[in-house]
Protein backbone atom coordinates (compact mmCIF):
# COMPACT_ATOMS: atom_id res chain seq x y z
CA UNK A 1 67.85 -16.85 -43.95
CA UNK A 2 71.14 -15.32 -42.49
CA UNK A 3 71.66 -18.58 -40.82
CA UNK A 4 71.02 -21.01 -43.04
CA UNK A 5 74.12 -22.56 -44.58
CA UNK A 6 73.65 -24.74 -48.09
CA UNK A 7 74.56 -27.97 -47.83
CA UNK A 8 76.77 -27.31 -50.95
CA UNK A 9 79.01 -25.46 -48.61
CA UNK A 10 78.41 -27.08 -45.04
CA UNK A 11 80.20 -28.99 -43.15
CA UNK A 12 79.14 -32.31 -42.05
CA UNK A 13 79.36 -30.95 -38.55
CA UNK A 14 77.09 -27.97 -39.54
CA UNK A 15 74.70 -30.62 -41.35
CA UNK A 16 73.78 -32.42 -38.07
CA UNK A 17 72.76 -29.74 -36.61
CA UNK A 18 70.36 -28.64 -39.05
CA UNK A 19 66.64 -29.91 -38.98
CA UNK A 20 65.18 -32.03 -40.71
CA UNK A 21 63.57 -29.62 -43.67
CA UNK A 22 66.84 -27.57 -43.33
CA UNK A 23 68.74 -30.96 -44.32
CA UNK A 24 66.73 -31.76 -47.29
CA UNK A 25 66.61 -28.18 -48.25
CA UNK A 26 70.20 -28.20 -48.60
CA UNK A 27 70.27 -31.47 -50.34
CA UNK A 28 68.08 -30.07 -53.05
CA UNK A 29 69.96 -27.17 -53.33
CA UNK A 30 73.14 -29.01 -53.31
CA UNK A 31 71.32 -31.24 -56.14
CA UNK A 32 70.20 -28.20 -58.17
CA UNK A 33 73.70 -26.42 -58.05
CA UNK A 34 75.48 -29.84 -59.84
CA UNK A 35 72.91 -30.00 -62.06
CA UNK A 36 73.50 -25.97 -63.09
CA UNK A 37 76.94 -26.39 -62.95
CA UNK A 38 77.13 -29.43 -65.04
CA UNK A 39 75.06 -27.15 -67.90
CA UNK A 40 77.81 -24.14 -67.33
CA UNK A 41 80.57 -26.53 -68.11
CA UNK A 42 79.48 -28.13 -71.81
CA UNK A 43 79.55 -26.67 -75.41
CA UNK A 44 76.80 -23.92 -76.37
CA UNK A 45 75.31 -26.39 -79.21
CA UNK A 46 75.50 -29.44 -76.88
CA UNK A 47 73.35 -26.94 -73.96
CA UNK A 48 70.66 -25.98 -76.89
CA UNK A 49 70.22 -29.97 -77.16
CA UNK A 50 69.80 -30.25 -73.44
CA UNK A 51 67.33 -27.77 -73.66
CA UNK A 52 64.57 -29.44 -75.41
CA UNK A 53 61.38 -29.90 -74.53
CA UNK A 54 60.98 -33.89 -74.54
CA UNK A 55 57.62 -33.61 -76.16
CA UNK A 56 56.37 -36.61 -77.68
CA UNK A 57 57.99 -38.31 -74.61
CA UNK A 58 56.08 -36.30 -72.43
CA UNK A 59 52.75 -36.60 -74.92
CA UNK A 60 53.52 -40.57 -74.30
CA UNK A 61 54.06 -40.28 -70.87
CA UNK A 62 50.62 -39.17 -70.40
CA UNK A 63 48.57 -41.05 -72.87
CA UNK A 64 49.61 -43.80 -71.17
CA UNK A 65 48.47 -42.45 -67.81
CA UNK A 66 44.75 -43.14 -69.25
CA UNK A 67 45.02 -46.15 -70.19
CA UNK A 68 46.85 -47.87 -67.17
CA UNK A 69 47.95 -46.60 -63.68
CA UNK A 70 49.95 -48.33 -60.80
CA UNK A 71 48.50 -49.79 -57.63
CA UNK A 72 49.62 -46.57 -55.41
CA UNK A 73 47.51 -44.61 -57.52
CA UNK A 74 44.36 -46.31 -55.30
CA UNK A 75 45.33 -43.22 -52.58
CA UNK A 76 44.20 -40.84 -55.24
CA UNK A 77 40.35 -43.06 -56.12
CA UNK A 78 38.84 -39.90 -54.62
CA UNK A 79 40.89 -37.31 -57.17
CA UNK A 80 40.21 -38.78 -60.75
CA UNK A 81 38.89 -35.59 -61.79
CA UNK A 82 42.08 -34.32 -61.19
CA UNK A 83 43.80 -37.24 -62.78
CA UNK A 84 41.69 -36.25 -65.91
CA UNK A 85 42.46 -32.59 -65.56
CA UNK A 86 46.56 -32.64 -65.53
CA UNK A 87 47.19 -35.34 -67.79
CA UNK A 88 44.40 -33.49 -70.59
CA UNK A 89 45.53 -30.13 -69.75
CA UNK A 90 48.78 -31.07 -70.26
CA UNK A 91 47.95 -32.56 -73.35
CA UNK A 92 46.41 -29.37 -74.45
CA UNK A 93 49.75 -27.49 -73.62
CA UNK A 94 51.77 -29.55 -75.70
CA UNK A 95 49.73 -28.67 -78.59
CA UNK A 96 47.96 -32.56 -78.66
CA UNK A 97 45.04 -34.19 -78.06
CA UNK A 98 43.15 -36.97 -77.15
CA UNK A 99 41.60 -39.41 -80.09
CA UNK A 100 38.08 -39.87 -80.17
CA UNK A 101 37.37 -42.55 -78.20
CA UNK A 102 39.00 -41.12 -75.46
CA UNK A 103 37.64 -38.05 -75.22
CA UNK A 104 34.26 -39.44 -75.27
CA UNK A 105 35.20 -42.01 -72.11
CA UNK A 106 36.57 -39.29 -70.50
CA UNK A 107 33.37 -37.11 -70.94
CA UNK A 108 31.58 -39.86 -69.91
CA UNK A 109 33.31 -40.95 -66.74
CA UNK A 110 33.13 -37.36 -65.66
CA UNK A 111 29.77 -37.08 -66.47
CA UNK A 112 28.81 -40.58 -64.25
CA UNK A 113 31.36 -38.17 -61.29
CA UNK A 114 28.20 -35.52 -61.76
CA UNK A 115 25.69 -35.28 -58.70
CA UNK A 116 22.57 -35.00 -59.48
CA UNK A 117 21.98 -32.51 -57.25
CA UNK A 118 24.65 -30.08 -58.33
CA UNK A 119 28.96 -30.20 -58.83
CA UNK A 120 31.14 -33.00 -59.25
CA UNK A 121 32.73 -36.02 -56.76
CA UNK A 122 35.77 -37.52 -56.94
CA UNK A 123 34.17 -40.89 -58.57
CA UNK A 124 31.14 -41.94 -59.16
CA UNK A 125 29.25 -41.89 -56.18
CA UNK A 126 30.83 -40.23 -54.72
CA UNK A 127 30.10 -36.59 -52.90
CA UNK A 128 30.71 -33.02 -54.80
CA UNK A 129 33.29 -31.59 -54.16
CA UNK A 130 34.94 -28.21 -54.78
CA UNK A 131 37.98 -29.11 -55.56
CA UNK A 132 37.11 -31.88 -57.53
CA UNK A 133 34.44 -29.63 -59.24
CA UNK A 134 36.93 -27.27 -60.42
CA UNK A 135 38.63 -30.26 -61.84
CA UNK A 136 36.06 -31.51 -63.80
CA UNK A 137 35.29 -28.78 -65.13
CA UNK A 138 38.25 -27.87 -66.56
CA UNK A 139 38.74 -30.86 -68.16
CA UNK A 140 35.49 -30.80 -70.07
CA UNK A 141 36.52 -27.09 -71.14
CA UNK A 142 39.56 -28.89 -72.08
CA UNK A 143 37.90 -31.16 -74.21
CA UNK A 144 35.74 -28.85 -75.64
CA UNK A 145 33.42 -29.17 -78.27
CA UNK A 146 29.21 -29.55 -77.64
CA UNK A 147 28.90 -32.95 -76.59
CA UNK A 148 31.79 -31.85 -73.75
CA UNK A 149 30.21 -28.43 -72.65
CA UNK A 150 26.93 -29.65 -72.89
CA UNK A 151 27.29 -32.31 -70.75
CA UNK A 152 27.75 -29.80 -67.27
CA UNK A 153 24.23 -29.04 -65.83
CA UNK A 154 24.85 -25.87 -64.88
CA UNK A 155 21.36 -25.05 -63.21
CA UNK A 156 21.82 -27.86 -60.43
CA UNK A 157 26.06 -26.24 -60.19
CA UNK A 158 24.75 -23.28 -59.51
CA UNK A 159 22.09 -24.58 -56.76
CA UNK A 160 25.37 -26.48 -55.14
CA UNK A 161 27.35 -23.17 -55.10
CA UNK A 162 24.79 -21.83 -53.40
CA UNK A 163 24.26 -24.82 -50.81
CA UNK A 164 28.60 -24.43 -50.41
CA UNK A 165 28.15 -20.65 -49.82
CA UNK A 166 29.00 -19.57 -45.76
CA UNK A 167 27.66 -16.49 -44.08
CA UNK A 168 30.84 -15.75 -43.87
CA UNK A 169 31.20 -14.96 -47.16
CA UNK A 170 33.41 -17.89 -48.29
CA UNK A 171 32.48 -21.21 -49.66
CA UNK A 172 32.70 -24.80 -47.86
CA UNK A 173 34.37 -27.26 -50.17
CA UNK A 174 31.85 -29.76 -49.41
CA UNK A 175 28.74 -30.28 -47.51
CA UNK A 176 30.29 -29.78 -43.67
CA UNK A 177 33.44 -28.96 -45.26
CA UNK A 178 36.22 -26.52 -44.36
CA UNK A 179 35.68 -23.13 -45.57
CA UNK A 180 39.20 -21.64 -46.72
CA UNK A 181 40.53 -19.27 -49.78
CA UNK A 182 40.58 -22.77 -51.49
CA UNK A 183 37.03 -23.16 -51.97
CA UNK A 184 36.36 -19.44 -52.78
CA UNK A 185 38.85 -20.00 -55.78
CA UNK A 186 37.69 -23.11 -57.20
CA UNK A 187 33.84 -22.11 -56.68
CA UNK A 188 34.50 -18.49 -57.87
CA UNK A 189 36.66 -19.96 -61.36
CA UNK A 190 33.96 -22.76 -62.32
CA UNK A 191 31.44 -19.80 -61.50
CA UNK A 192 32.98 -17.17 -63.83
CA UNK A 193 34.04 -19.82 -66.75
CA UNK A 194 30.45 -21.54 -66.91
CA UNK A 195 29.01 -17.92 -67.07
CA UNK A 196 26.79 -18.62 -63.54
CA UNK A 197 28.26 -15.55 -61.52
CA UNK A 198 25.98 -13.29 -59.77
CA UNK A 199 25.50 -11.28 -56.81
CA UNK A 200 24.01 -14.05 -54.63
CA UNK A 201 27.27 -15.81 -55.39
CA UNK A 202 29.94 -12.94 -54.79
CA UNK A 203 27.95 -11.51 -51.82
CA UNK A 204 30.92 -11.03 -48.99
CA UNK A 205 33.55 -12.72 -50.87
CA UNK A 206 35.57 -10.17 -51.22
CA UNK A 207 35.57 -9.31 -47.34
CA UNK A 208 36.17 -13.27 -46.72
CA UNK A 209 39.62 -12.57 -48.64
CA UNK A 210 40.70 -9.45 -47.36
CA UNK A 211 40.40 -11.09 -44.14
CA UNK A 212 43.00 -14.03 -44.71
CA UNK A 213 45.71 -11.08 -46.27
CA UNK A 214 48.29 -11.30 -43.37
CA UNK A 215 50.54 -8.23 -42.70
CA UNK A 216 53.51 -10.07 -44.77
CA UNK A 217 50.89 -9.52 -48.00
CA UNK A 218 50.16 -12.82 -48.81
CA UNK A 219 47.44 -14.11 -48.38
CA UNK A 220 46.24 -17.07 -46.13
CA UNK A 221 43.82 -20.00 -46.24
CA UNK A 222 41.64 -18.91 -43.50
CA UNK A 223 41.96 -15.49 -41.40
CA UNK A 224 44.80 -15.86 -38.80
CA UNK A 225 46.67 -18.29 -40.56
CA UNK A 226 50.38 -17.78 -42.53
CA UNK A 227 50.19 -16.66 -45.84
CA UNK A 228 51.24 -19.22 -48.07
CA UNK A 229 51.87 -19.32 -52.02
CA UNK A 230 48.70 -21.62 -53.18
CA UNK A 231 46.38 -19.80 -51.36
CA UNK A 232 47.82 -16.27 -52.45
CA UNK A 233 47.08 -17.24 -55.86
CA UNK A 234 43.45 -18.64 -55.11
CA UNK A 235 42.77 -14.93 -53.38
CA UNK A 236 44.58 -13.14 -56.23
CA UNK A 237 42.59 -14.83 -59.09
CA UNK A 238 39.17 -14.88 -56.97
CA UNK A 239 39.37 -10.97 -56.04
CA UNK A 240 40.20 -10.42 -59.86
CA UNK A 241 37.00 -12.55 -60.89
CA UNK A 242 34.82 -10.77 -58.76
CA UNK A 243 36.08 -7.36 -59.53
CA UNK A 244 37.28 -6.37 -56.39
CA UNK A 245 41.24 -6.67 -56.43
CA UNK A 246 41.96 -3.42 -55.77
CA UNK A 247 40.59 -4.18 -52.20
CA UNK A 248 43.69 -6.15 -51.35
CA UNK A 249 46.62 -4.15 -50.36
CA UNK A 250 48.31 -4.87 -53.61
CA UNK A 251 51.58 -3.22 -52.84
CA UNK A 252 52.19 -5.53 -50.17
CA UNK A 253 51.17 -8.59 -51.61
CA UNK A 254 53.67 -7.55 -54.85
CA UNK A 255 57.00 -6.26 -52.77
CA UNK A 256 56.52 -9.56 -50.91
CA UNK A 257 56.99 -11.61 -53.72
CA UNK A 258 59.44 -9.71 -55.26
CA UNK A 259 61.62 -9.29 -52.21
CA UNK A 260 61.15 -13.04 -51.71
CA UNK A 261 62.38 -13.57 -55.44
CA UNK A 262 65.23 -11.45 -55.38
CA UNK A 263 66.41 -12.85 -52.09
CA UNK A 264 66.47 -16.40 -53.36
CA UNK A 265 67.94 -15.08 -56.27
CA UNK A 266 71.13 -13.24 -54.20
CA UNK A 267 71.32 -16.59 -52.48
CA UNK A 268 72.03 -18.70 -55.70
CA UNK A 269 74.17 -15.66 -57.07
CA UNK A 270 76.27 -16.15 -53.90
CA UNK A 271 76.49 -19.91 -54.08
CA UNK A 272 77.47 -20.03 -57.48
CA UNK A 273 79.92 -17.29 -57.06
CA UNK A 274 78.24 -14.89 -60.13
CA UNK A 275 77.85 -11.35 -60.21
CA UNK A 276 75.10 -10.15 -58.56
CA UNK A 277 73.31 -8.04 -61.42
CA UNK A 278 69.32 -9.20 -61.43
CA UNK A 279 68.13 -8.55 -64.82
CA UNK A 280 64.32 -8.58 -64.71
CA UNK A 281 63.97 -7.26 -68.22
CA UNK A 282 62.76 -9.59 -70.74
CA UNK A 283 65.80 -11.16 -72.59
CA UNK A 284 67.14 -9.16 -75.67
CA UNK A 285 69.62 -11.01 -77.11
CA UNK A 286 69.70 -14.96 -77.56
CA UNK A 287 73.01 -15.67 -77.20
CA UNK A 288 73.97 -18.63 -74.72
CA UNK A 289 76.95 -17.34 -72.87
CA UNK A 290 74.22 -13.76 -72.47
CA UNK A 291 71.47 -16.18 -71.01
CA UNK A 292 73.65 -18.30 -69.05
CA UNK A 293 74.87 -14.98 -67.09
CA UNK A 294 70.91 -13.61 -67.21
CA UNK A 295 69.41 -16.48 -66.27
CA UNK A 296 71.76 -17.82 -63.15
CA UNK A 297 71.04 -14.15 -62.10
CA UNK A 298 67.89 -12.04 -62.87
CA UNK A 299 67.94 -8.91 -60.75
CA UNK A 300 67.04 -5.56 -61.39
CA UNK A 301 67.44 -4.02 -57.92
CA UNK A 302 64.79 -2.98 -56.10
CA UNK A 303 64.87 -0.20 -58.40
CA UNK A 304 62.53 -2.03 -60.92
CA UNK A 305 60.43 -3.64 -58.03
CA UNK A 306 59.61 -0.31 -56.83
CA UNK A 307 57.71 0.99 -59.59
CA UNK A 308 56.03 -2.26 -60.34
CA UNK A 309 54.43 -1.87 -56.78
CA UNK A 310 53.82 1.70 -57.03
CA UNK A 311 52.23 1.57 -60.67
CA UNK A 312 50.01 -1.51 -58.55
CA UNK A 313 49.49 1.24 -56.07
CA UNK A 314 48.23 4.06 -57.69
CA UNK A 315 45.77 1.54 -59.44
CA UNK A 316 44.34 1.09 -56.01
CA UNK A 317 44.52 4.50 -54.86
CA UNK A 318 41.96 5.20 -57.74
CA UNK A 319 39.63 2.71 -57.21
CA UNK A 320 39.81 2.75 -53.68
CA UNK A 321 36.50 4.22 -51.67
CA UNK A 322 35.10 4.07 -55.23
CA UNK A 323 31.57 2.21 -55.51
CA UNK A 324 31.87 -0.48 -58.17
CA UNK A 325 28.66 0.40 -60.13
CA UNK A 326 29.60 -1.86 -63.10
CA UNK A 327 30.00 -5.14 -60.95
CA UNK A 328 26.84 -6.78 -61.34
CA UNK A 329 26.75 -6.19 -65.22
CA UNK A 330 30.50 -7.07 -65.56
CA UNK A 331 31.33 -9.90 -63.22
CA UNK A 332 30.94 -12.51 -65.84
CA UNK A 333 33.07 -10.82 -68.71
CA UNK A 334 36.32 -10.25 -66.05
CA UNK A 335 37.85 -13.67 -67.28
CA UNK A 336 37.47 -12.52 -70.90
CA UNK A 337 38.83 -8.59 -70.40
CA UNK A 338 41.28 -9.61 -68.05
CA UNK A 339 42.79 -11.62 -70.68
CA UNK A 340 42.62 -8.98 -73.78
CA UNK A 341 43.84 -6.39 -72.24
CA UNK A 342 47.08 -4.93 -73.38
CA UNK A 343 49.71 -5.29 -70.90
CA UNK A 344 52.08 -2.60 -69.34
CA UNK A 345 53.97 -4.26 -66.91
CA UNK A 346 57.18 -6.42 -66.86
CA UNK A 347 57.05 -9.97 -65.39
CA UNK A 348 57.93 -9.58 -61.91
CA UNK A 349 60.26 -12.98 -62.25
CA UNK A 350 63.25 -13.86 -64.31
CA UNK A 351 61.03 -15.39 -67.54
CA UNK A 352 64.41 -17.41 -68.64
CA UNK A 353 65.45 -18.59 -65.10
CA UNK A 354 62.16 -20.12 -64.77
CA UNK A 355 62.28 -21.96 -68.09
CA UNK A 356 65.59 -23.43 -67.12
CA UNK A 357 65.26 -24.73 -63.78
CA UNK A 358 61.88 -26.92 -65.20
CA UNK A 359 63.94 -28.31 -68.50
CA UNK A 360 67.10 -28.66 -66.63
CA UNK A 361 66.11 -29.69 -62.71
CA UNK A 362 62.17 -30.72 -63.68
CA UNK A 363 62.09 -32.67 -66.96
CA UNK A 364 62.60 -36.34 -67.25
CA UNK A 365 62.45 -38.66 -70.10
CA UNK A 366 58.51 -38.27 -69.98
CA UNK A 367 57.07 -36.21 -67.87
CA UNK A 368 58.21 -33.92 -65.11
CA UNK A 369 58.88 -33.84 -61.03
CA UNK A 370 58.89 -31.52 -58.26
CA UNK A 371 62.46 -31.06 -57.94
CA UNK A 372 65.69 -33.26 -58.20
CA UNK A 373 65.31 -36.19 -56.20
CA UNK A 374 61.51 -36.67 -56.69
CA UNK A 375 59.81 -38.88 -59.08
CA UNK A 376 57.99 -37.59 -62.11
CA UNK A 377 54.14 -37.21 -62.20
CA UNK A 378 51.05 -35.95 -63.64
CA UNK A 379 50.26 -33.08 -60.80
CA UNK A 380 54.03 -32.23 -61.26
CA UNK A 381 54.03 -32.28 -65.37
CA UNK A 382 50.63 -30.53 -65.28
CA UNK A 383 52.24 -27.73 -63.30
CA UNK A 384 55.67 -27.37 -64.52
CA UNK A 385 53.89 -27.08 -68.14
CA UNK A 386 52.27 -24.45 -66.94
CA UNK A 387 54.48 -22.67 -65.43
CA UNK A 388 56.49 -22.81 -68.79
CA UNK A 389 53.69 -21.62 -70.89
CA UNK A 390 53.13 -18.45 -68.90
CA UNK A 391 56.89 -17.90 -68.53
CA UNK A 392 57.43 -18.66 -72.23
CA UNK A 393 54.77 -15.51 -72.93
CA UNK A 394 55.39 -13.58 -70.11
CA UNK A 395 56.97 -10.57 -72.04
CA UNK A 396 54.34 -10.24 -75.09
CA UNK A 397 52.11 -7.13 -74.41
CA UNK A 398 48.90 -8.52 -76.99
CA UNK A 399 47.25 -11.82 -76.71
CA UNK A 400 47.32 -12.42 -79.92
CA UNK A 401 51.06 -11.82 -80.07
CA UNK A 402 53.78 -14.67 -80.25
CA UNK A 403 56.39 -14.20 -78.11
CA UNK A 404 59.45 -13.70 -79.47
CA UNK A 405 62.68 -16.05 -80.20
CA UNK A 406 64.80 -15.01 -77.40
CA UNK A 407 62.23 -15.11 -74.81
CA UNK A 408 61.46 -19.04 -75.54
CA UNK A 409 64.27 -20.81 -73.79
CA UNK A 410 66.06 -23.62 -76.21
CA UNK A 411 64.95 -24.08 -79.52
CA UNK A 412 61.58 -22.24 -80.67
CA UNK A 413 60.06 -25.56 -80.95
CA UNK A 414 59.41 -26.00 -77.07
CA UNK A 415 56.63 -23.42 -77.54
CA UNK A 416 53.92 -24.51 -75.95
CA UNK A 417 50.09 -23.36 -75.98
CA UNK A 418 49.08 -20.11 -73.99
CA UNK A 419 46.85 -20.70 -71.05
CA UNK A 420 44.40 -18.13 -69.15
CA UNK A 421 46.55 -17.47 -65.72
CA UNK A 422 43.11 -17.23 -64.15
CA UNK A 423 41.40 -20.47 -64.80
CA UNK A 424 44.60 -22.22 -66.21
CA UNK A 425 43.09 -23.72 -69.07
CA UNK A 426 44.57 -23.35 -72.83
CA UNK A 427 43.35 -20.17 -74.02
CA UNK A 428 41.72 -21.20 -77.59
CA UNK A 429 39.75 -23.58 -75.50
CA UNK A 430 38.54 -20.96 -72.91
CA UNK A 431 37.32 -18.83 -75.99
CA UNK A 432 35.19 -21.34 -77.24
CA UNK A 433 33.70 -22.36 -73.54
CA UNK A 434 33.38 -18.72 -72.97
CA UNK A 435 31.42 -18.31 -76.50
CA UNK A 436 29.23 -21.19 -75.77
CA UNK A 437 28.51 -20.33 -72.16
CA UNK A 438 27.10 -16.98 -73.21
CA UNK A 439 25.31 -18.50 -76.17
CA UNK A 440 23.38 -20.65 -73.88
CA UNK A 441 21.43 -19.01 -71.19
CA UNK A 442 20.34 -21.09 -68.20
């Protein structure tokens, strides 16, 4: 990272004789640094305007997705599950939802995406698979209500779990599939949601994941490969599912990130010529010249880091060697717990820097992209939402808490709806799929 030089302050000399993802890294940052800049430069009132969340625009954006997509959209004909599941979970997020007639279609195409023999294609027709599955799912728990939860056969999904399951202890993601962290997640989630989890299912997973953790602490998509962020997530969430987390070597996997954040963060600090004083407590006051300094910033030395690893690390220690007696009769309520529990940690990332860089560098006029430069679209806005939501209640120790003014970047309007981190569905709707689940026994 030493040797990298921004394109904001390279020469064109320098430029050339970067590579090709160097080049376009420094264009984005270059991009990203006007763009913050810009912000700095304009009145307080004229940044809170800035800072709105363009939500009926966005609400538009994606209504409209349902009813009529563009011809390069034909790449995606084996996806529409996922189609369904951003542009309805976003939806959901922006505290919307579909009118009748919708719903129903959608509950209906997904249902004609169903295999008879277990799990969910990409179309009609077409073969299950996991990814897709996970998808469709989702976006029926998204939908909610009977006709939508109903609709899942979940005796024939469990028989195609089993059919994806690999001695190894992972999952294929389809029939002579690849078997990766991927499939674990998305087989492990739909598992746990629908209420379907059992030994038979979690048998080895757990030793499947440890096996992909690399010695940076991430976590890979297949043992021997680099870690990388999606699949870190996939063997966080699946390991907490299951009720084995504290097999991972937690403290790595957490000063990894966080030495990763605050290194990116020193970088922009640099660039932009601030003080370099992280700030990784929640925001206290909501003044705009307080965030502007907090947010371009966020660093709380490694200081803070430290005991958020070593608080992770004594949580291991405990359950380490320990013989989890409780799995079997547990497994199923870990989504729900997980969820309730009170929370004593900080957010290990700057909550406010986060909800900037999507409503400054992310949001369009409808919907939201990658980064400057990119085009807006549903994966993107699906993401970026989300992102938002869990940053927006990062700092609230209760569920049933609302988070508070300051910690709700721009006006307290842009609240959006919580989601479950785990599943990443809106939380009121994973209540009532988790009520219903339990309600109705295979």
């Amino acid at each position: 990272m030493e040797n990298q030089i921004p394109m904001a302050m390279a020469t064109a000399t320098e430029i050339e004789r970067g590579t090709k993802t160097q080049e376009d890294q420094w264009r984005v940052e270059s991009q990203v640094f006007q763009i913050y800049n810009l912000f700095r430069g304009i009145p307080p009132n004229s940044q809170f305007a800035i800072l709105e969340l363009q939500r009926d625009k966005h609400i538009e954006y994606l209504t409209k997705g349902f009813k009529q997509l563009g011809r390069s959209f034909t790449v995606l004909d084996a996806n529409r599950p996922w189609l369904c599941y951003w542009m309805l979970h976003s939806i959901a997020l922006l505290r919307d939802c579909v009118d009748d007639k919708l719903e129903n279609d959608c509950i209906d195409f997904l249902n004609r995406c169903q295999d008879p023999k277990g799990g969910y294609g990409g179309g009609p027709g077409q073969m299950p698979h996991l990814a897709t599955t996970y998808a469709a799912v989702n976006s029926l728990i998204t939908l909610g209500g009977h006709r939508s939860l109903s609709s899942i056969n979940r005796r024939t999904f469990y028989d195609f779990l089993l059919r994806m399951k690999d001695r190894s202890g992972g999952f294929r993601m389809h029939d002579g599939g690849e078997v990766d962290v991927r499939a674990c997640y998305t087989a492990i989630s739909a598992a746990s949601v629908l209420n379907i989890l059992d030994d038979e299912l979690t048998q080895n997973v757990g030793d499947y994941i440890v096996s992909c953790q690399t010695y940076e602490g991430g976590i890979a998509g297949e043992p021997g490969s680099e870690a990388h962020g999606g699949y870190t997530f996939c063997g966080l969430a699946a390991m907490i599912l299951i009720n084995e987390v504290h097999r991972l070597d937690l403290p790595a996997l957490i000063g990894g990130v966080a030495a990763l954040i605050q290194r990116l963060q020193l970088i922009v600090n640099d660039q932009m010529g601030l003080s370099n004083i992280l700030e990784c407590e929640c925001s206290t006051d909501s003044d705009y010249d307080s965030i502007n300094s907090d947010i371009s910033a966020d660093e709380q030395s490694l200081e803070g880091t430290s005991s958020h690893v070593n608080e992770m690390f004594q949580i291991r220690e405990e359950a380490a060697g320990q013989p989890n007696t409780s799995h079997l009769a547990d497994v199923n309520n870990v989504g729900y717990n997980f969820i309730k529990g009170h929370v004593h940690m900080k957010p290990l990332f700057n909550n406010m820097a986060l909800q900037q860089y999507i409503l400054l560098c992310s949001q369009e006029e409808g919907g939201f992209r990658d980064k400057p430069g990119k085009s807006r679209d549903h994966y993107h806005t699906c993401y970026c939402l989300s992102g938002l939501s869990v940053s927006q209640y990062s700092c609230t120790k209760d569920v049933g808490s609302p988070p508070l003014p300051q910690d709700v970047l721009g006006p307290y309007s842009n609240l959006l709806e919580r989601v479950h981190p785990l599943y990443n569905v809106v939380l009121d709707r994973y209540y009532e799929a988790n009520e219903f689940f339990k309600a109705n026994s295979l």
